[in-house]
C-alpha atoms as a PDB file:
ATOM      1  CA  UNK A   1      29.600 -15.537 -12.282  1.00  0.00           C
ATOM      2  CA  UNK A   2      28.662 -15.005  -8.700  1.00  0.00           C
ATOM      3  CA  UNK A   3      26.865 -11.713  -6.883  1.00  0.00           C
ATOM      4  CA  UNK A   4      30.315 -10.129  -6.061  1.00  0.00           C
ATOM      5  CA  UNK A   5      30.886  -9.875  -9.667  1.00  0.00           C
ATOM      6  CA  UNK A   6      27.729  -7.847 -10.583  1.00  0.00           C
ATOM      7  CA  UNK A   7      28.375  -5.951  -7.213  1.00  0.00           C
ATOM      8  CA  UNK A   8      31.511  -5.018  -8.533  1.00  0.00           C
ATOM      9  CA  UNK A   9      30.373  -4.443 -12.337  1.00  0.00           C
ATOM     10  CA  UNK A  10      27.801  -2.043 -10.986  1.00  0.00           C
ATOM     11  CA  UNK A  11      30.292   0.142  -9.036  1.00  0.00           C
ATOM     12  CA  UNK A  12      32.468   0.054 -12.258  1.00  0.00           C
ATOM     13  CA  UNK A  13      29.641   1.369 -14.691  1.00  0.00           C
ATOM     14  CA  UNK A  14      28.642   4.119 -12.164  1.00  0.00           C
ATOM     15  CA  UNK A  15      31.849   5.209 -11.401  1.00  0.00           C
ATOM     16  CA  UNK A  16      32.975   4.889 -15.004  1.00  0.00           C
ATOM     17  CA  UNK A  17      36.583   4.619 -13.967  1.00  0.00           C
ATOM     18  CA  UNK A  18      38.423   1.373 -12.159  1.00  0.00           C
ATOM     19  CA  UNK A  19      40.335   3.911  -9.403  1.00  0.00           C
ATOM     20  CA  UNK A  20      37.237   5.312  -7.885  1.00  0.00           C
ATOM     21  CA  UNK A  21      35.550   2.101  -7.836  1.00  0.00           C
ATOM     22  CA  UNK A  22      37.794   0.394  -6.352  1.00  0.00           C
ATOM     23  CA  UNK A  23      37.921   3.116  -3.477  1.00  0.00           C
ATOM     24  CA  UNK A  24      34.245   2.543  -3.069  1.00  0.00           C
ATOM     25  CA  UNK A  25      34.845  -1.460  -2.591  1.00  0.00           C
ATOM     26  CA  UNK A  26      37.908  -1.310  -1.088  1.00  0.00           C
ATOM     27  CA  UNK A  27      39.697  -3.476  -3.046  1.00  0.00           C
ATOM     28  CA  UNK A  28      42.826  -3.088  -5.394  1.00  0.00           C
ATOM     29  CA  UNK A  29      42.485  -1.935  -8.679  1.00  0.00           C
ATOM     30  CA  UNK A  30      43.976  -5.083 -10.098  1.00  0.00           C
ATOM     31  CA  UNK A  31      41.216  -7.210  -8.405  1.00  0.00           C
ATOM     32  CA  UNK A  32      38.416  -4.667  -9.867  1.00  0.00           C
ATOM     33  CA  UNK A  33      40.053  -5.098 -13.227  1.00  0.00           C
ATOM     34  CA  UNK A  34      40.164  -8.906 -13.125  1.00  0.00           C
ATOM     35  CA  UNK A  35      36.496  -9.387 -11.996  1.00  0.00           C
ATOM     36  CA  UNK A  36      35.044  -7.172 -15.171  1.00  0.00           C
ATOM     37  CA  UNK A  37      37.080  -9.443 -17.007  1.00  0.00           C
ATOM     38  CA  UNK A  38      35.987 -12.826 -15.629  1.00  0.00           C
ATOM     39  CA  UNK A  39      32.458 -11.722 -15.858  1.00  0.00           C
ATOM     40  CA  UNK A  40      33.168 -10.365 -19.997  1.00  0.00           C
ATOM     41  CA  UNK A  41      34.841 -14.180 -20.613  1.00  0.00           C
ATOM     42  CA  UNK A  42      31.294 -15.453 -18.736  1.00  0.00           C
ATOM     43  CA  UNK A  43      29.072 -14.295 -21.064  1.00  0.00           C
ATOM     44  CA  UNK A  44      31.357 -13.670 -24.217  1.00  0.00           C
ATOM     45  CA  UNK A  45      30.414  -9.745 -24.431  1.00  0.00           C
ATOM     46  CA  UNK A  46      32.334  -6.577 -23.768  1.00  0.00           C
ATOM     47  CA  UNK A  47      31.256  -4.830 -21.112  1.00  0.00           C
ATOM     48  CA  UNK A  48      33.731  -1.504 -21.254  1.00  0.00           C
ATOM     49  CA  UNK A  49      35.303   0.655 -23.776  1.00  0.00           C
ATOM     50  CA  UNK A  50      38.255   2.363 -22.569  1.00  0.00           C
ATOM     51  CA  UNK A  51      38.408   6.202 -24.203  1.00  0.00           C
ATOM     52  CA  UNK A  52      40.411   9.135 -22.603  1.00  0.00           C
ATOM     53  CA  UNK A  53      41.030   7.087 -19.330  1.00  0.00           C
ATOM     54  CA  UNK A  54      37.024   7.016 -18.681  1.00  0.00           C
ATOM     55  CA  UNK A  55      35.311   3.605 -19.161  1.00  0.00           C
ATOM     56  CA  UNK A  56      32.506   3.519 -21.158  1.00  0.00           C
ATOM     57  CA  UNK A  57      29.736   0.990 -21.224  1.00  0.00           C
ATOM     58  CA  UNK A  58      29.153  -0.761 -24.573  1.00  0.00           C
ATOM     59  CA  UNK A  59      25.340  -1.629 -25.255  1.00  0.00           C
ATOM     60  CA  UNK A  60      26.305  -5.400 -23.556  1.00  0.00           C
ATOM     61  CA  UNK A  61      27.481  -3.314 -20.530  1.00  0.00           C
ATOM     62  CA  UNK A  62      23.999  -1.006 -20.783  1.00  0.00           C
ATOM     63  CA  UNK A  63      21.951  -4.028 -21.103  1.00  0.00           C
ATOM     64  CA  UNK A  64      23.670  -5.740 -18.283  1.00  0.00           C
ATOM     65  CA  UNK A  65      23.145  -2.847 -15.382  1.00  0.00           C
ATOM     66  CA  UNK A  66      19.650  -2.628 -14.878  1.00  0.00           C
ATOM     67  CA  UNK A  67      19.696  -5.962 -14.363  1.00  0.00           C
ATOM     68  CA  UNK A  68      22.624  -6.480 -12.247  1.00  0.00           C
ATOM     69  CA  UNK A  69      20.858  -3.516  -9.844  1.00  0.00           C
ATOM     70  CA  UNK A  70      17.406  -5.529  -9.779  1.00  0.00           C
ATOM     71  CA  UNK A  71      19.641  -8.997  -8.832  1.00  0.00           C
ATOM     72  CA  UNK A  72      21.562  -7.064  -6.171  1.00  0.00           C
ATOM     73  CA  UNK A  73      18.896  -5.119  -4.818  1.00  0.00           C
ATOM     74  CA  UNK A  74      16.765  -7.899  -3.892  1.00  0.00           C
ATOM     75  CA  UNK A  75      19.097 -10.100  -2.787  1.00  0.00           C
ATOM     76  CA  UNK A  76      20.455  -7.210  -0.200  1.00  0.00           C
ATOM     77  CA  UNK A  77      16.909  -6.537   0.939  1.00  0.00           C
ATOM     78  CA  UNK A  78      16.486 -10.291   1.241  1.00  0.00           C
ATOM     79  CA  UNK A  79      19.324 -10.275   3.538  1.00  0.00           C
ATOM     80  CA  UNK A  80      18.397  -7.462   5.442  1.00  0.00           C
ATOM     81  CA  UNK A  81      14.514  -7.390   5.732  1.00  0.00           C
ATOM     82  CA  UNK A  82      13.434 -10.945   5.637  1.00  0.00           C
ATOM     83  CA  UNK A  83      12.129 -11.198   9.088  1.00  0.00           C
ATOM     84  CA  UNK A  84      10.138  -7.965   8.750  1.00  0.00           C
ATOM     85  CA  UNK A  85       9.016  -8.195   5.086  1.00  0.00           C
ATOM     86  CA  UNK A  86       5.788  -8.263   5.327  1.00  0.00           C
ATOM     87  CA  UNK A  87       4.929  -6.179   8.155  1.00  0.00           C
ATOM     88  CA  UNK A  88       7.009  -3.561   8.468  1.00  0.00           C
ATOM     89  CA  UNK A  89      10.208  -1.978   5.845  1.00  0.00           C
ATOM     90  CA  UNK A  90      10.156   0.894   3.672  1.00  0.00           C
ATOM     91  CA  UNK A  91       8.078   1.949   0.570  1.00  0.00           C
ATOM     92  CA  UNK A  92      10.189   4.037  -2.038  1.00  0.00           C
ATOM     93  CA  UNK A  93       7.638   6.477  -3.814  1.00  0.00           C
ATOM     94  CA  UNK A  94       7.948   8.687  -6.142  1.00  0.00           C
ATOM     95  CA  UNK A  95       5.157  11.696  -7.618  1.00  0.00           C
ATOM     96  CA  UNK A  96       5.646  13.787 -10.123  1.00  0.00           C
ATOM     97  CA  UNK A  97       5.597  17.855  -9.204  1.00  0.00           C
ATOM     98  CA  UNK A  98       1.301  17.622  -9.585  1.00  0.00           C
ATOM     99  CA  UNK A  99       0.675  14.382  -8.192  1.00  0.00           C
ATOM    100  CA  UNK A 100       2.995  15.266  -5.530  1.00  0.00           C
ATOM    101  CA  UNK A 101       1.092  18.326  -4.668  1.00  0.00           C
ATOM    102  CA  UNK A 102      -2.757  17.095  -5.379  1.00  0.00           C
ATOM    103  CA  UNK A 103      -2.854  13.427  -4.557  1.00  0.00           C
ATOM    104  CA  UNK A 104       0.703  12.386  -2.999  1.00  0.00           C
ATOM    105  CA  UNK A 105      -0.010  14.211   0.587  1.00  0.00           C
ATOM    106  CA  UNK A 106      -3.560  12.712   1.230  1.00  0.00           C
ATOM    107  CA  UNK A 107      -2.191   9.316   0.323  1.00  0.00           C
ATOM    108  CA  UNK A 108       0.890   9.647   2.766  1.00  0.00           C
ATOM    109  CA  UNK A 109      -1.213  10.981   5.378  1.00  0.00           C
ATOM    110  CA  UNK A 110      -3.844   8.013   5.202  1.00  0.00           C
ATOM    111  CA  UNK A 111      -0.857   5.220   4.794  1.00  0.00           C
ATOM    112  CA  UNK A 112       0.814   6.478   7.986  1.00  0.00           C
ATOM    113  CA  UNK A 113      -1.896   5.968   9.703  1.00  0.00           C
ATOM    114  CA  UNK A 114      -2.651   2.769   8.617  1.00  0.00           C
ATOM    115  CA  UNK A 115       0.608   1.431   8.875  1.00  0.00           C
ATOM    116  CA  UNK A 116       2.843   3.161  11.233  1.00  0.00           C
ATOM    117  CA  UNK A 117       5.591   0.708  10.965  1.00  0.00           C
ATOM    118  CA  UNK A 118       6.085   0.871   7.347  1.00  0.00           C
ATOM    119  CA  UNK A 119       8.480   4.106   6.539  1.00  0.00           C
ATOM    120  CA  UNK A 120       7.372   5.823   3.015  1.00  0.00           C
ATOM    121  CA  UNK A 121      10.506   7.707   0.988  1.00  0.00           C
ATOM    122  CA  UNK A 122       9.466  10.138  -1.292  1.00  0.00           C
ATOM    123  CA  UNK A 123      10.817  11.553  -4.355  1.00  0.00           C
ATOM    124  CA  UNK A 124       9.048  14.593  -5.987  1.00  0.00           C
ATOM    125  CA  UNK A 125      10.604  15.094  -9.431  1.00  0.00           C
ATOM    126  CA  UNK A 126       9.349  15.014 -13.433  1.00  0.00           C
ATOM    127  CA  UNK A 127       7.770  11.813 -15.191  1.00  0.00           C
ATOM    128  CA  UNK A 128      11.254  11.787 -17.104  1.00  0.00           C
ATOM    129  CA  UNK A 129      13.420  11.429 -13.679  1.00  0.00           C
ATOM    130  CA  UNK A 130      11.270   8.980 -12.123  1.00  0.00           C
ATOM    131  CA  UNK A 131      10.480   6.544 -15.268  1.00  0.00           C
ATOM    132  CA  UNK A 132      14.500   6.028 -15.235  1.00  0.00           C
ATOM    133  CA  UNK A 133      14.369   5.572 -11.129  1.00  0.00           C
ATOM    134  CA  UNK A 134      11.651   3.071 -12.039  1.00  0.00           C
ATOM    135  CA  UNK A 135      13.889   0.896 -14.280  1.00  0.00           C
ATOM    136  CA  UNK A 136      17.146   1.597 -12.106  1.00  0.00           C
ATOM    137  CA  UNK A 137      15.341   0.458  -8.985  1.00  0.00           C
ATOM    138  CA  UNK A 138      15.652   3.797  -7.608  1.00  0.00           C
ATOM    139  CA  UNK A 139      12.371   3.710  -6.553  1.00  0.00           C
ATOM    140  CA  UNK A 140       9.364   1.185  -6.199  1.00  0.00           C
ATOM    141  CA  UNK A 141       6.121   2.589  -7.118  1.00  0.00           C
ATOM    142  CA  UNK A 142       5.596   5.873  -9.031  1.00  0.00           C
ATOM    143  CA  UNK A 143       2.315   8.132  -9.497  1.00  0.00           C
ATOM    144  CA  UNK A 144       2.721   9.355 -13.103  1.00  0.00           C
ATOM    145  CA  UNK A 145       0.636  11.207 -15.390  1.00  0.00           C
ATOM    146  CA  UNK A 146       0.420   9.330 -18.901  1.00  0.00           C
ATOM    147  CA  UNK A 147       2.495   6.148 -18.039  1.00  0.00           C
ATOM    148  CA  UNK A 148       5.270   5.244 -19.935  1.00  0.00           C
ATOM    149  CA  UNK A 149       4.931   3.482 -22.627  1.00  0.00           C
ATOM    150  CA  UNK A 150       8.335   1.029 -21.967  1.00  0.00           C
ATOM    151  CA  UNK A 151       7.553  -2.699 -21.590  1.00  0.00           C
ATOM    152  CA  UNK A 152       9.629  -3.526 -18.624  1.00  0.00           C
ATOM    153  CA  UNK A 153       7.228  -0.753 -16.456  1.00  0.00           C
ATOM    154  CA  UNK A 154       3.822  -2.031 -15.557  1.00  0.00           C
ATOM    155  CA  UNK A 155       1.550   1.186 -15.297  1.00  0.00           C
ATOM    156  CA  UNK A 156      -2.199   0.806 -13.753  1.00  0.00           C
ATOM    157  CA  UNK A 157      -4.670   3.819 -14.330  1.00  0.00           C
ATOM    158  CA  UNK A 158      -5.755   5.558 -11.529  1.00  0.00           C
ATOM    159  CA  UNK A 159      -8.064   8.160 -13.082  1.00  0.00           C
ATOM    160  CA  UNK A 160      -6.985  11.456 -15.159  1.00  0.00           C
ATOM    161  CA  UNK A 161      -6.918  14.766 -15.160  1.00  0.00           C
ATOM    162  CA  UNK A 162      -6.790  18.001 -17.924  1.00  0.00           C
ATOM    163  CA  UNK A 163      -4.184  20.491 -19.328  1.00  0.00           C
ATOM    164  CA  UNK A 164      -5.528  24.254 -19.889  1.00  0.00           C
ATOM    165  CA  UNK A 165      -4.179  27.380 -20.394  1.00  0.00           C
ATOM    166  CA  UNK A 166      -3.717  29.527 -17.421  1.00  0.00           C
ATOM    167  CA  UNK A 167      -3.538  33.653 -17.361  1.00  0.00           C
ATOM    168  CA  UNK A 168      -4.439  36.730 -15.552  1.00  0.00           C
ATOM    169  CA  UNK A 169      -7.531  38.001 -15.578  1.00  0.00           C
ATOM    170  CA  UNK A 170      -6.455  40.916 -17.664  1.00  0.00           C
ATOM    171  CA  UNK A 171      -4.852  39.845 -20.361  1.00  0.00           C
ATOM    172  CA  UNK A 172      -6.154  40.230 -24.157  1.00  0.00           C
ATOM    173  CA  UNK A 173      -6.748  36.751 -24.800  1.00  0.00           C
ATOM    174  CA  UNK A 174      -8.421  36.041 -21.378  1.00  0.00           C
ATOM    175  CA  UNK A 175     -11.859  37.225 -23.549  1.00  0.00           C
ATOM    176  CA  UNK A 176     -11.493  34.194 -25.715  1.00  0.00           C
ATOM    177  CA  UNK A 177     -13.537  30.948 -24.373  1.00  0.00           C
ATOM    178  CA  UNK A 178     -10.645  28.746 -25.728  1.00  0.00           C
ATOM    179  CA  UNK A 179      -7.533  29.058 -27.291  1.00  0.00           C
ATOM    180  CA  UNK A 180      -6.109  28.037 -30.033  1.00  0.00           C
ATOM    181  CA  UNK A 181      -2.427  25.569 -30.371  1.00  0.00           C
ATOM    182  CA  UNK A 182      -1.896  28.629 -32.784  1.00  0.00           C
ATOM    183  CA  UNK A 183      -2.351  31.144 -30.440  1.00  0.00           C
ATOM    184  CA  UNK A 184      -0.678  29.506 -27.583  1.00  0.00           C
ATOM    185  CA  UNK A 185       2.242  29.345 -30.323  1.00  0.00           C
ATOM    186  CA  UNK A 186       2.658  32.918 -31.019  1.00  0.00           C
ATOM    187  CA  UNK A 187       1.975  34.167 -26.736  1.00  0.00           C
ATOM    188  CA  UNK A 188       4.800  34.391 -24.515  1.00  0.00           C
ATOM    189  CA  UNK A 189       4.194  30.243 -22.870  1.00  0.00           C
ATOM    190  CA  UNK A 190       5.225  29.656 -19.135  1.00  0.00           C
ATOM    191  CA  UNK A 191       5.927  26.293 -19.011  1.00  0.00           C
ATOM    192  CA  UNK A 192       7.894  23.556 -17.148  1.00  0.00           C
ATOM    193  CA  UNK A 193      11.044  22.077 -17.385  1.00  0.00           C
ATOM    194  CA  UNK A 194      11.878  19.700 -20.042  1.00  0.00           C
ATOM    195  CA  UNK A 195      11.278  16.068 -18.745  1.00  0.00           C
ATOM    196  CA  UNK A 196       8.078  16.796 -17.387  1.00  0.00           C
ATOM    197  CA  UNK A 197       4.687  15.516 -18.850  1.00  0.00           C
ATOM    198  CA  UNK A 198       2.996  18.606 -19.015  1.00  0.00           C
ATOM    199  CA  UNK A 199       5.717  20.204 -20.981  1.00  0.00           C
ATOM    200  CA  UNK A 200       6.136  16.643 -23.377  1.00  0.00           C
ATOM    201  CA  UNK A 201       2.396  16.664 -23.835  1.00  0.00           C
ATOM    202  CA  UNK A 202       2.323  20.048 -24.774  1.00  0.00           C
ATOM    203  CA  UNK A 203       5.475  20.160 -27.470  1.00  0.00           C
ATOM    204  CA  UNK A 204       3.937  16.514 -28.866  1.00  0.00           C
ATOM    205  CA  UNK A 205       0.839  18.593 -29.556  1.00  0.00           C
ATOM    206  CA  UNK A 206       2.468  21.714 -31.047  1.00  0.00           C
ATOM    207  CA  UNK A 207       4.469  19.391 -33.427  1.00  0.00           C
ATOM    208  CA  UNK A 208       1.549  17.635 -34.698  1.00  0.00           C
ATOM    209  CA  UNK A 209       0.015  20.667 -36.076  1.00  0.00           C
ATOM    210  CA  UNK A 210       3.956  22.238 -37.385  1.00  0.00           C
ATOM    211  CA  UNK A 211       4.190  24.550 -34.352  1.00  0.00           C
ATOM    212  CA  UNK A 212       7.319  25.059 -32.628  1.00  0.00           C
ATOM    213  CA  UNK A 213       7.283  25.578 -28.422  1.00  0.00           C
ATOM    214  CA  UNK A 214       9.654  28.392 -27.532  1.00  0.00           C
ATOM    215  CA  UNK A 215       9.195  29.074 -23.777  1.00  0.00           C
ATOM    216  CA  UNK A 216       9.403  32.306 -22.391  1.00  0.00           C
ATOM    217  CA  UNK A 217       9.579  30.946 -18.860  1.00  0.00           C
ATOM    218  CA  UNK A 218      10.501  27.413 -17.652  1.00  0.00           C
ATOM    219  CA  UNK A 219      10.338  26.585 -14.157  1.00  0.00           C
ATOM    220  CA  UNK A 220      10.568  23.072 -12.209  1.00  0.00           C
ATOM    221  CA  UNK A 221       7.668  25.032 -10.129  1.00  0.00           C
ATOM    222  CA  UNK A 222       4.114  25.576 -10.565  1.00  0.00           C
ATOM    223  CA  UNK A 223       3.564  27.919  -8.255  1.00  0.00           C
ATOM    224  CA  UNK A 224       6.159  29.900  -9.881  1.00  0.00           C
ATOM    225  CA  UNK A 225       4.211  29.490 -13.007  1.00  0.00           C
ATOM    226  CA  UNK A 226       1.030  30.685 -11.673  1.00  0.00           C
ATOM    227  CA  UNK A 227       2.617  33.533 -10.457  1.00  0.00           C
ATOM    228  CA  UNK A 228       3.707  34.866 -13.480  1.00  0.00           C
ATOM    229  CA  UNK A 229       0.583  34.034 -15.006  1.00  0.00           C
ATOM    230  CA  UNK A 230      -1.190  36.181 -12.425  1.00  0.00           C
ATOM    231  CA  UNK A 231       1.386  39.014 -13.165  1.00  0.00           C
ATOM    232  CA  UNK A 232       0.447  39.178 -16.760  1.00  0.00           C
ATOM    233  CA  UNK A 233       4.073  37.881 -17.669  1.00  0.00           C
ATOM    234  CA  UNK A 234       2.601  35.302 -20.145  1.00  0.00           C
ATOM    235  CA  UNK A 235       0.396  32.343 -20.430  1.00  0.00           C
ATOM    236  CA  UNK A 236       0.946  28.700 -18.890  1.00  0.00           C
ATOM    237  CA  UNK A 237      -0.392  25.449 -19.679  1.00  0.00           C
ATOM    238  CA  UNK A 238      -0.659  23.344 -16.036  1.00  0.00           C
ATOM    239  CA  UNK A 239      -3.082  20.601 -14.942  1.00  0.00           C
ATOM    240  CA  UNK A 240      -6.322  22.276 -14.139  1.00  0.00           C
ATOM    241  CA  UNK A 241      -6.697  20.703 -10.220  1.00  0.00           C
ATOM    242  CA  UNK A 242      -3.247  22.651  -9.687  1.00  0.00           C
ATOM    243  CA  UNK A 243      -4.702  25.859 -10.802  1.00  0.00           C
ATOM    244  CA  UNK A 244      -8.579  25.420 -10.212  1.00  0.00           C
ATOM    245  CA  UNK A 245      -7.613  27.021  -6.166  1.00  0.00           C
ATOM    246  CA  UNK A 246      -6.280  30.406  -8.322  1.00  0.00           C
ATOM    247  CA  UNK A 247      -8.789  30.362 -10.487  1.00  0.00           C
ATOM    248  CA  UNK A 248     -11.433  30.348  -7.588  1.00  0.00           C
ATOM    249  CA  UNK A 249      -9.544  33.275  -5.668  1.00  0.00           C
ATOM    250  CA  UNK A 250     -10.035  35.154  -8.974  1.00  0.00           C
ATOM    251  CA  UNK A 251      -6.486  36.113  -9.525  1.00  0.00           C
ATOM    252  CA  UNK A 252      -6.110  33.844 -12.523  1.00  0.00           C
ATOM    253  CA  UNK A 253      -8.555  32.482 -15.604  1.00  0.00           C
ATOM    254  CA  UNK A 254      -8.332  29.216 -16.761  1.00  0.00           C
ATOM    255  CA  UNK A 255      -8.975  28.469 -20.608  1.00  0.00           C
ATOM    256  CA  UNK A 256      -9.167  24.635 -22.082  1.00  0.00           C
ATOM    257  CA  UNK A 257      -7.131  24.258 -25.201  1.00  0.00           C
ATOM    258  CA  UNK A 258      -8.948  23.755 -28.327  1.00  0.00           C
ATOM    259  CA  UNK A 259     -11.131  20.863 -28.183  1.00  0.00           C
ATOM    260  CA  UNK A 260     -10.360  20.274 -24.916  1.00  0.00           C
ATOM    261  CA  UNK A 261      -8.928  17.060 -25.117  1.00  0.00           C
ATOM    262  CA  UNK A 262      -5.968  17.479 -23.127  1.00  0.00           C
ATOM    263  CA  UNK A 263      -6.148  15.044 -21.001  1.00  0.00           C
ATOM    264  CA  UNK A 264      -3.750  12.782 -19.105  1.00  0.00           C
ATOM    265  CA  UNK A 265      -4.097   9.371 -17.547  1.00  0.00           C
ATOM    266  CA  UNK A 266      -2.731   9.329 -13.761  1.00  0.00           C
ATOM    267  CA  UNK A 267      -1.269   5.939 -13.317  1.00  0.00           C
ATOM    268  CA  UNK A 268       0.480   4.447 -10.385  1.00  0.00           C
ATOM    269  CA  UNK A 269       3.663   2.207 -11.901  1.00  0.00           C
ATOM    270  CA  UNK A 270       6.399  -0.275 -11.067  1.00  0.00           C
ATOM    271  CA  UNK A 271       8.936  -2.394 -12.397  1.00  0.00           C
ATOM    272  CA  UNK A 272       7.578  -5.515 -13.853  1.00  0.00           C
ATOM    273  CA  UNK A 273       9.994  -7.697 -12.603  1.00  0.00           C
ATOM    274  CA  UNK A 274       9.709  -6.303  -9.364  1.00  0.00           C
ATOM    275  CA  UNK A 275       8.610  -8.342  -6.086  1.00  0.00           C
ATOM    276  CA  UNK A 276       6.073  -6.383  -4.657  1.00  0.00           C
ATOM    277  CA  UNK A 277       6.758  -6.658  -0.857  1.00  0.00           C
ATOM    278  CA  UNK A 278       3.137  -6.612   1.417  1.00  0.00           C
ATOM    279  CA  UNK A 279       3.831  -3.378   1.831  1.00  0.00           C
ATOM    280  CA  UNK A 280       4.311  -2.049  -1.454  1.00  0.00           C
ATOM    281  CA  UNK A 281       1.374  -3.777  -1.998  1.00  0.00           C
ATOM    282  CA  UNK A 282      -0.717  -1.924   0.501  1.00  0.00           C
ATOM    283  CA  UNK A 283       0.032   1.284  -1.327  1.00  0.00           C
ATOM    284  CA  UNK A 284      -0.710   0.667  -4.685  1.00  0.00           C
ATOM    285  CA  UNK A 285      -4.209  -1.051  -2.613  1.00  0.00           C
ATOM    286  CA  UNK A 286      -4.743   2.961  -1.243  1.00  0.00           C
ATOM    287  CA  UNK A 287      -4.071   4.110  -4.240  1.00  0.00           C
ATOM    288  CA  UNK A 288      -6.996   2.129  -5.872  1.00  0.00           C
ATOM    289  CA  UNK A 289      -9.451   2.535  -3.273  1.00  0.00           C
ATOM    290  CA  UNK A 290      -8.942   6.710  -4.190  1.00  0.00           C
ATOM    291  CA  UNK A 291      -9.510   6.182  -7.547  1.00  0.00           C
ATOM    292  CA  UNK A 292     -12.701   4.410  -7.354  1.00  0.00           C
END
């Protein structure tokens, strides 16, 4: 088993047909066909499942990937970054939609300034999208709000911040001090998309006390979400920094939920079996000093 046959494994299982991997390699089918195969006999395990001319991976093959990325990966930056590795290279970061608007920037900001020669990538999506970046080596570092709870991800707290429920100024239950999980159940709920934490942390809660979440908005945007708020369209449950600005310009209220215990854990996480690079490691050393 040698690197060219995970290289070649990897194209297979994202392409999930022979043909269009082998375009990508530029080899003959025949030779894309024969290395799968050497690498099944290696290791005893079936890798593919052919069904309707589309190759899909067994559980051998699923196991197998992530891995085969992390091996290739490393051994490509090895033999493109090793002179550089520890002063200069790029950081791959990704925030989720909150973090990337209330804490991502500031970081960015300070980093480039401290280290001009180190290039920061950054992908602003949900905690769903970038926990499966994390384990596909998508990306190397990842501000989060309630880390993960998968044992290949290493997740380090960075300090926390609060759901509540967000509407206009004018609207009936804008009187109450707090709200209810009952309440919230029977309004008209802006929320965001599916995959995101504020949405998971908000149906996890509902279910717990028998109460079903049927959005009448979703939206990969808070801003959008605030905006309807302010228009009376509904109520929304976002992270309280995100609204707080709103709130103070007096064209929305902000209610905490019950108790008041909504509150998330902002972590910053990685891969465990990833080799953090100096640079990596000068991030997740920013993001600490912030926290503190």
């Amino acid at each position: 088993m040698t690197l060219r046959h995970l290289r070649i494994f990897a194209e297979v299982y994202r392409a999930g047909n022979v043909t269009r991997a082998a375009e990508v390699l530029h080899m003959t089918q025949p030779a894309v066909t024969r290395a799968v195969q050497e690498l099944e006999q290696h290791y005893g395990v079936r890798l593919f499942e052919r069904m309707y001319r589309h190759l899909s991976p067994t559980e051998g093959g699923r196991r197998l990937y992530p891995q085969a990325v992390h091996l290739l990966d490393a051994f490509d930056r090895m033999e493109t970054g090793l002179r550089d590795w520890d002063s200069l290279g790029v950081v791959r970061v990704g925030a989720t939609v909150t973090l990337g608007g209330a804490l991502l920037p500031g970081l960015a900001r300070q980093f480039a300034a401290q280290y001009p020669g180190i290039e920061l990538q950054v992908t602003v999506a949900n905690g769903g999208s970038l926990t499966a970046a994390l384990c596909e080596n998508r990306l190397d570092l990842a501000l989060l709000e309630n880390g993960p709870s998968l044992p290949e991800l290493h997740c380090e707290q960075l300090g926390t911040d609060r759901l509540c429920v967000v509407l206009a100024p004018t609207h009936p239950l804008a009187a109450q001090s707090s709200l209810t999980l009952e309440q919230l159940a029977a309004a008209p709920l802006l929320v965001r998309e599916p995959g995101s934490t504020a949405r998971a942390v908000l149906e996890n809660a509902l279910a717990a006390q028998g109460l079903a979440l049927h959005p009448a908005w979703e939206s990969v945007s808070t801003e959008a979400l605030l905006q309807a708020a302010a228009e009376g369209l509904g109520v929304a449950v976002l992270p309280e920094q995100r609204a707080q600005p709103a709130a103070q310009g007096g064209r929305i209220c902000l209610r905490p939920i019950g108790d008041g215990a909504f509150v998330r854990r902002r972590v910053i996480a990685w891969h465990r079996e990833k080799y953090l690079t100096a640079s990596m490691q000068r991030f997740i050393d920013l993001c600490r000093a912030q926290a503190r």
